[in-house]
N, C-alpha and C. Protein backbone atom coordinates (compact mmCIF):
# COMPACT_ATOMS: atom_id res chain seq x y z
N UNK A 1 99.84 132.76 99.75
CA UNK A 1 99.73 134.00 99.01
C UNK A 1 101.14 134.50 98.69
N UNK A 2 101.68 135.03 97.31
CA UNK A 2 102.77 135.32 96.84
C UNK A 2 102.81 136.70 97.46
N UNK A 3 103.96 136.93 97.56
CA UNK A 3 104.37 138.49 98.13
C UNK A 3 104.44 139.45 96.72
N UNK A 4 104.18 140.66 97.18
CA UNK A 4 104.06 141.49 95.93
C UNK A 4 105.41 141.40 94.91
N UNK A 5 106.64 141.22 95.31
CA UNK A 5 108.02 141.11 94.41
C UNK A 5 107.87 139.51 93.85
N UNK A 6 107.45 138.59 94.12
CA UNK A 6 106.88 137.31 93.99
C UNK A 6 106.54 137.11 92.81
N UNK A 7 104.99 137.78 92.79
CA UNK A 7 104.06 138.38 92.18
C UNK A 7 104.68 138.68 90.75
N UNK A 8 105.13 140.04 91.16
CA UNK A 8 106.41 140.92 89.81
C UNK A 8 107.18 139.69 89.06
N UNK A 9 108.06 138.99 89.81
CA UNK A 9 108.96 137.77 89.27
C UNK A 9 108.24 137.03 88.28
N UNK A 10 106.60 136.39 88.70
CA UNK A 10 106.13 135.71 88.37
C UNK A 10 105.79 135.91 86.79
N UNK A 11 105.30 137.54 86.85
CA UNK A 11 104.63 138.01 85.79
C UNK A 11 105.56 138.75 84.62
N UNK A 12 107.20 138.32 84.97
CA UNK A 12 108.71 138.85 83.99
C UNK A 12 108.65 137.58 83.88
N UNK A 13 108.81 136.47 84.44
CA UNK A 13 108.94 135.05 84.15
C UNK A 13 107.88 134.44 83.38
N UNK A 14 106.63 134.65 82.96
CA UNK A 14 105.73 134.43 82.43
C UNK A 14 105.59 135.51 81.13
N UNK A 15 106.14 136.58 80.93
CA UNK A 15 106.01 137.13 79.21
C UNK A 15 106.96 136.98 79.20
N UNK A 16 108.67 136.25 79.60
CA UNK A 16 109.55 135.85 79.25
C UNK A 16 109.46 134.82 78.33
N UNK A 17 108.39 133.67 78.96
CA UNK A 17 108.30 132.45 78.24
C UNK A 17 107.36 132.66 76.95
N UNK A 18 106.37 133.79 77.18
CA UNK A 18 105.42 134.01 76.01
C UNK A 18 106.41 134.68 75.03
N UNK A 19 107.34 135.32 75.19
CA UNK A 19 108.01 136.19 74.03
C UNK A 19 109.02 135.18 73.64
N UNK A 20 109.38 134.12 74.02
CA UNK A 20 110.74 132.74 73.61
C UNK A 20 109.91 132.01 73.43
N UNK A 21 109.05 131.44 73.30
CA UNK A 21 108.44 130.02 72.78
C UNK A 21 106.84 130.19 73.20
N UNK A 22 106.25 130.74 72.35
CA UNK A 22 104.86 131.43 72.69
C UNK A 22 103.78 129.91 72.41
N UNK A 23 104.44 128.69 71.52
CA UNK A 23 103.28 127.87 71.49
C UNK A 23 103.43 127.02 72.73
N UNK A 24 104.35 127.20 73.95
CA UNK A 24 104.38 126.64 74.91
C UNK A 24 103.79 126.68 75.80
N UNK A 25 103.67 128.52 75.69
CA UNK A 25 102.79 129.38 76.47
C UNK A 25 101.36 129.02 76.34
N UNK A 26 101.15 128.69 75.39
CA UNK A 26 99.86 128.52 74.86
C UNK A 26 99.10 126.88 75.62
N UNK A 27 100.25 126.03 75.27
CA UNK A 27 100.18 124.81 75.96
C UNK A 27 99.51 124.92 77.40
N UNK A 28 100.43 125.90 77.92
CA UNK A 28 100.20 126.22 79.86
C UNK A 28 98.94 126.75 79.98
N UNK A 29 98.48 127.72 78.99
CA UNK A 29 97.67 128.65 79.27
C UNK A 29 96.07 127.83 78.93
N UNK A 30 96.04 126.52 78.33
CA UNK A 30 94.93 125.49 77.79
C UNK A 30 94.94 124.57 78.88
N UNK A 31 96.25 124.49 79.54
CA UNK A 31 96.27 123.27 80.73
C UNK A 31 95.71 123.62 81.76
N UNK A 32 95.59 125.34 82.47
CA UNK A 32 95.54 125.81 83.45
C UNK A 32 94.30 125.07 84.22
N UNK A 33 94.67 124.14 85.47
CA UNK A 33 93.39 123.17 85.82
C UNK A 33 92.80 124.07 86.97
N UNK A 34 93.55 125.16 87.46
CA UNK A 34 92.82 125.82 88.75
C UNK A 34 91.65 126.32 88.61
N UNK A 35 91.53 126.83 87.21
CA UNK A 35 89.91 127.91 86.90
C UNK A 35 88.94 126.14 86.52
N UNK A 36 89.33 125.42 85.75
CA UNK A 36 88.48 124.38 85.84
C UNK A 36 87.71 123.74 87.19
N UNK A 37 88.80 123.57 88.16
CA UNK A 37 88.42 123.13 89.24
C UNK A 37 87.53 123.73 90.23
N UNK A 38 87.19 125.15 89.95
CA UNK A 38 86.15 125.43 90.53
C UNK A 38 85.27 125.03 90.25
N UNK A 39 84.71 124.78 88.95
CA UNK A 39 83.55 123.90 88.92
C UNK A 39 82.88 122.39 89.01
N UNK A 40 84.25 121.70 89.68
CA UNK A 40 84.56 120.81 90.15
C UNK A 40 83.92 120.73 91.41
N UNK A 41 84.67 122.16 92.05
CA UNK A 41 84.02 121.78 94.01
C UNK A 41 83.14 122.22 93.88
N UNK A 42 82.32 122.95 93.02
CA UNK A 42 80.58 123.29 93.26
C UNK A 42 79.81 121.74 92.90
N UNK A 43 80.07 121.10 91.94
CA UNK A 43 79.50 119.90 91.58
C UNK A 43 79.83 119.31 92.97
N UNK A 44 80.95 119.03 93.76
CA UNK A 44 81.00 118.16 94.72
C UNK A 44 80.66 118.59 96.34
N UNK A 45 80.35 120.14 96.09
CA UNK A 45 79.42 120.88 97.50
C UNK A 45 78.39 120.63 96.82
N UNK A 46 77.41 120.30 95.97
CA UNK A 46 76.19 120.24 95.67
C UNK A 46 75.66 118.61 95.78
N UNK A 47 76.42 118.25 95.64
CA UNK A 47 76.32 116.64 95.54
C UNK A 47 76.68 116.36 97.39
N UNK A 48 77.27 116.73 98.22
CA UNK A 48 77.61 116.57 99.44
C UNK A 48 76.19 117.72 99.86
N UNK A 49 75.87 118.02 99.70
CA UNK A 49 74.80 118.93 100.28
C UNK A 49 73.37 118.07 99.99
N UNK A 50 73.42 117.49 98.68
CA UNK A 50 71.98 116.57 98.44
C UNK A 50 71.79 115.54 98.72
N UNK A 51 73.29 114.48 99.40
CA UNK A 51 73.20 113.47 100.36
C UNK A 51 73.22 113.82 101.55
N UNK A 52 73.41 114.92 101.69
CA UNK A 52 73.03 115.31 103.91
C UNK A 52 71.17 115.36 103.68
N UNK A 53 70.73 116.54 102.33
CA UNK A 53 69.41 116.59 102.51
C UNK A 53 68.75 114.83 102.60
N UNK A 54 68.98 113.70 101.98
CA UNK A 54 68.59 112.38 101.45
C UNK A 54 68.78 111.92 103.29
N UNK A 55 70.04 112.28 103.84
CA UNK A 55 70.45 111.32 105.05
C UNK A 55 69.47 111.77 106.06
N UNK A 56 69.44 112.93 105.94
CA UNK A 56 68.27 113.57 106.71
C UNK A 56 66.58 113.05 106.80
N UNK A 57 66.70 113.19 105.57
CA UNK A 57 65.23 112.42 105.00
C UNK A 57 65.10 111.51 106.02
N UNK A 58 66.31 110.14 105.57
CA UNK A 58 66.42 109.29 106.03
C UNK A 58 65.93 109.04 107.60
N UNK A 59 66.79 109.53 108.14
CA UNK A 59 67.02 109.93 109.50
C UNK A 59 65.42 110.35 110.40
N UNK A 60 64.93 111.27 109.69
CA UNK A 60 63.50 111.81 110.34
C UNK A 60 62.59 110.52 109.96
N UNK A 61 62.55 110.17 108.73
CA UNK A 61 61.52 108.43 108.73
C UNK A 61 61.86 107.73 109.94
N UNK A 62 63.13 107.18 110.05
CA UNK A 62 63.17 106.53 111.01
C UNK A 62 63.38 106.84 112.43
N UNK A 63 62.84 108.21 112.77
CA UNK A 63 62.84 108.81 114.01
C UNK A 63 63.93 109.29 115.15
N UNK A 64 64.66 109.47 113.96
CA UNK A 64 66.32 109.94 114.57
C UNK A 64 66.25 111.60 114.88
N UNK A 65 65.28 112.14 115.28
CA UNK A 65 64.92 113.20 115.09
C UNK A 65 66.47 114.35 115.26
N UNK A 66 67.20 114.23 116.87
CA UNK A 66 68.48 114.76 117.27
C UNK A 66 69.47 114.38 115.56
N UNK A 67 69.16 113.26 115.58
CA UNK A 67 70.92 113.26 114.71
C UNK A 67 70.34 113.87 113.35
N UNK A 68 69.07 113.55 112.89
CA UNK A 68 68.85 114.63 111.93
C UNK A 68 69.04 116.09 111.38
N UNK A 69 68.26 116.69 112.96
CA UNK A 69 68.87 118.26 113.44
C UNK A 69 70.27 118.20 113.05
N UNK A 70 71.13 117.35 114.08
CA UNK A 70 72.40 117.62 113.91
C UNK A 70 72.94 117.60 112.63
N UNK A 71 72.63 116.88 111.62
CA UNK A 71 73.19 116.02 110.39
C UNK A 71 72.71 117.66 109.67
N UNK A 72 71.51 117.94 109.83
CA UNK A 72 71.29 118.94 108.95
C UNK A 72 71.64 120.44 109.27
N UNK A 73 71.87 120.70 110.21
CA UNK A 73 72.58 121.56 110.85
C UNK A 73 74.04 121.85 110.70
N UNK A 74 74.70 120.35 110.36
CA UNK A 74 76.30 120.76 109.56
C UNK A 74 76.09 120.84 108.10
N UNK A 75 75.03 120.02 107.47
CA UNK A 75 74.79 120.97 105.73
C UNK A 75 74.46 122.01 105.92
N UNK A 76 73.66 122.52 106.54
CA UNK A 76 73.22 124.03 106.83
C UNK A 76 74.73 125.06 106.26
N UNK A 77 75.59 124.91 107.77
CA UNK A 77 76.98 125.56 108.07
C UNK A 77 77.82 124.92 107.43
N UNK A 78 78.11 123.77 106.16
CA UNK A 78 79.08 123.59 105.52
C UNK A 78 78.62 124.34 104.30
N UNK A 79 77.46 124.38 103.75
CA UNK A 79 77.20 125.06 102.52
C UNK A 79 77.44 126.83 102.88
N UNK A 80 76.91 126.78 104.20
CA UNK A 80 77.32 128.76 104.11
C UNK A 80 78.87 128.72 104.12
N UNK A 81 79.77 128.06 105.03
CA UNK A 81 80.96 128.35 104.60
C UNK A 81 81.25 127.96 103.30
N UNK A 82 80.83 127.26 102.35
CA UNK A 82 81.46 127.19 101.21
C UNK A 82 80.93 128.51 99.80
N UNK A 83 79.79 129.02 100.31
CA UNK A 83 79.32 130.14 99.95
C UNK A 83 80.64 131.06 100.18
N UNK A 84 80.44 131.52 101.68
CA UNK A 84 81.41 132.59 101.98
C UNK A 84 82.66 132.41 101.44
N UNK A 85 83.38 131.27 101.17
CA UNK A 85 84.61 130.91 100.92
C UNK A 85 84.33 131.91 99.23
N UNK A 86 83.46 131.09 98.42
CA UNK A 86 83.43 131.30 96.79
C UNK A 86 83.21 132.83 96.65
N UNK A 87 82.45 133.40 97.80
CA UNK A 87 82.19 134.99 98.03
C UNK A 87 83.53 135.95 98.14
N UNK A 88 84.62 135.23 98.74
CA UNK A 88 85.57 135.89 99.64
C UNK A 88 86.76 135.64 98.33
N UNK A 89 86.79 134.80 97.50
CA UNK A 89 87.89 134.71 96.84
C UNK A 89 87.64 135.20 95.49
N UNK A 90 89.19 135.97 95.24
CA UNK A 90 89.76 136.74 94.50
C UNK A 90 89.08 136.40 93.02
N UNK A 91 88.47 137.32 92.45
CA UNK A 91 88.15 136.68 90.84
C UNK A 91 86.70 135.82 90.91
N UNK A 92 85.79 135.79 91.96
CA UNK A 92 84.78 134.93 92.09
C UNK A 92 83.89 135.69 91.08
N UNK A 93 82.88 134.61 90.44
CA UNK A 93 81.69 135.37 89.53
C UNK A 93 81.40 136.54 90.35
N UNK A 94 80.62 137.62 89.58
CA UNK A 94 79.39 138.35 90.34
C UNK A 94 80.48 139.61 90.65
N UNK A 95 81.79 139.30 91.72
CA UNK A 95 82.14 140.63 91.72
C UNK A 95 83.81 140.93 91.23
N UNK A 96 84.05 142.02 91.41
CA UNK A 96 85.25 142.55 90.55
C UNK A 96 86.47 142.68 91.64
């Protein structure tokens, strides 16, 4: 996390470059991969969440009943922490 003078620097250093060479700015501002990548780790918590449900499956057919529990018990608590995580950070859909 940038410190608030950080922060300030960041945001004189950034309409510095937009007011001297604004189609550069423009370049940065089309490249920006961080807002993309959130929808990156939802595709890959959703996809890691529908092979625990499959392993599980798995697991109870063939009477693994414990490692099932267990197996499904860390999708359980990896999907709420990845909830809480998308809940807790700055700019998430839904709130302001």
């Amino acid at each position: 996390m940038l410190s608030r003078h950080e922060r300030d620097r960041l945001a004189e250093i950034e309409s510095g470059l937009l007011s001297d060479d604004p189609r550069l700015a423009e370049k940065f501002e089309r490249f920006d991969g961080g807002r993309d990548a959130s929808g990156l780790w939802r595709v890959v918590v959703v996809l890691a969440l529908a092979l625990a449900g499959a392993l599980v499956s798995v697991l109870l057919v063939s009477g693994q009943l414990i490692a099932a529990a267990v197996v499904g018990a860390l999708a359980v608590v990896g999907g709420a922490v990845c909830c809480w995580r998308a809940w807790r950070r700055p700019g998430a859909s839904g709130r302001t």
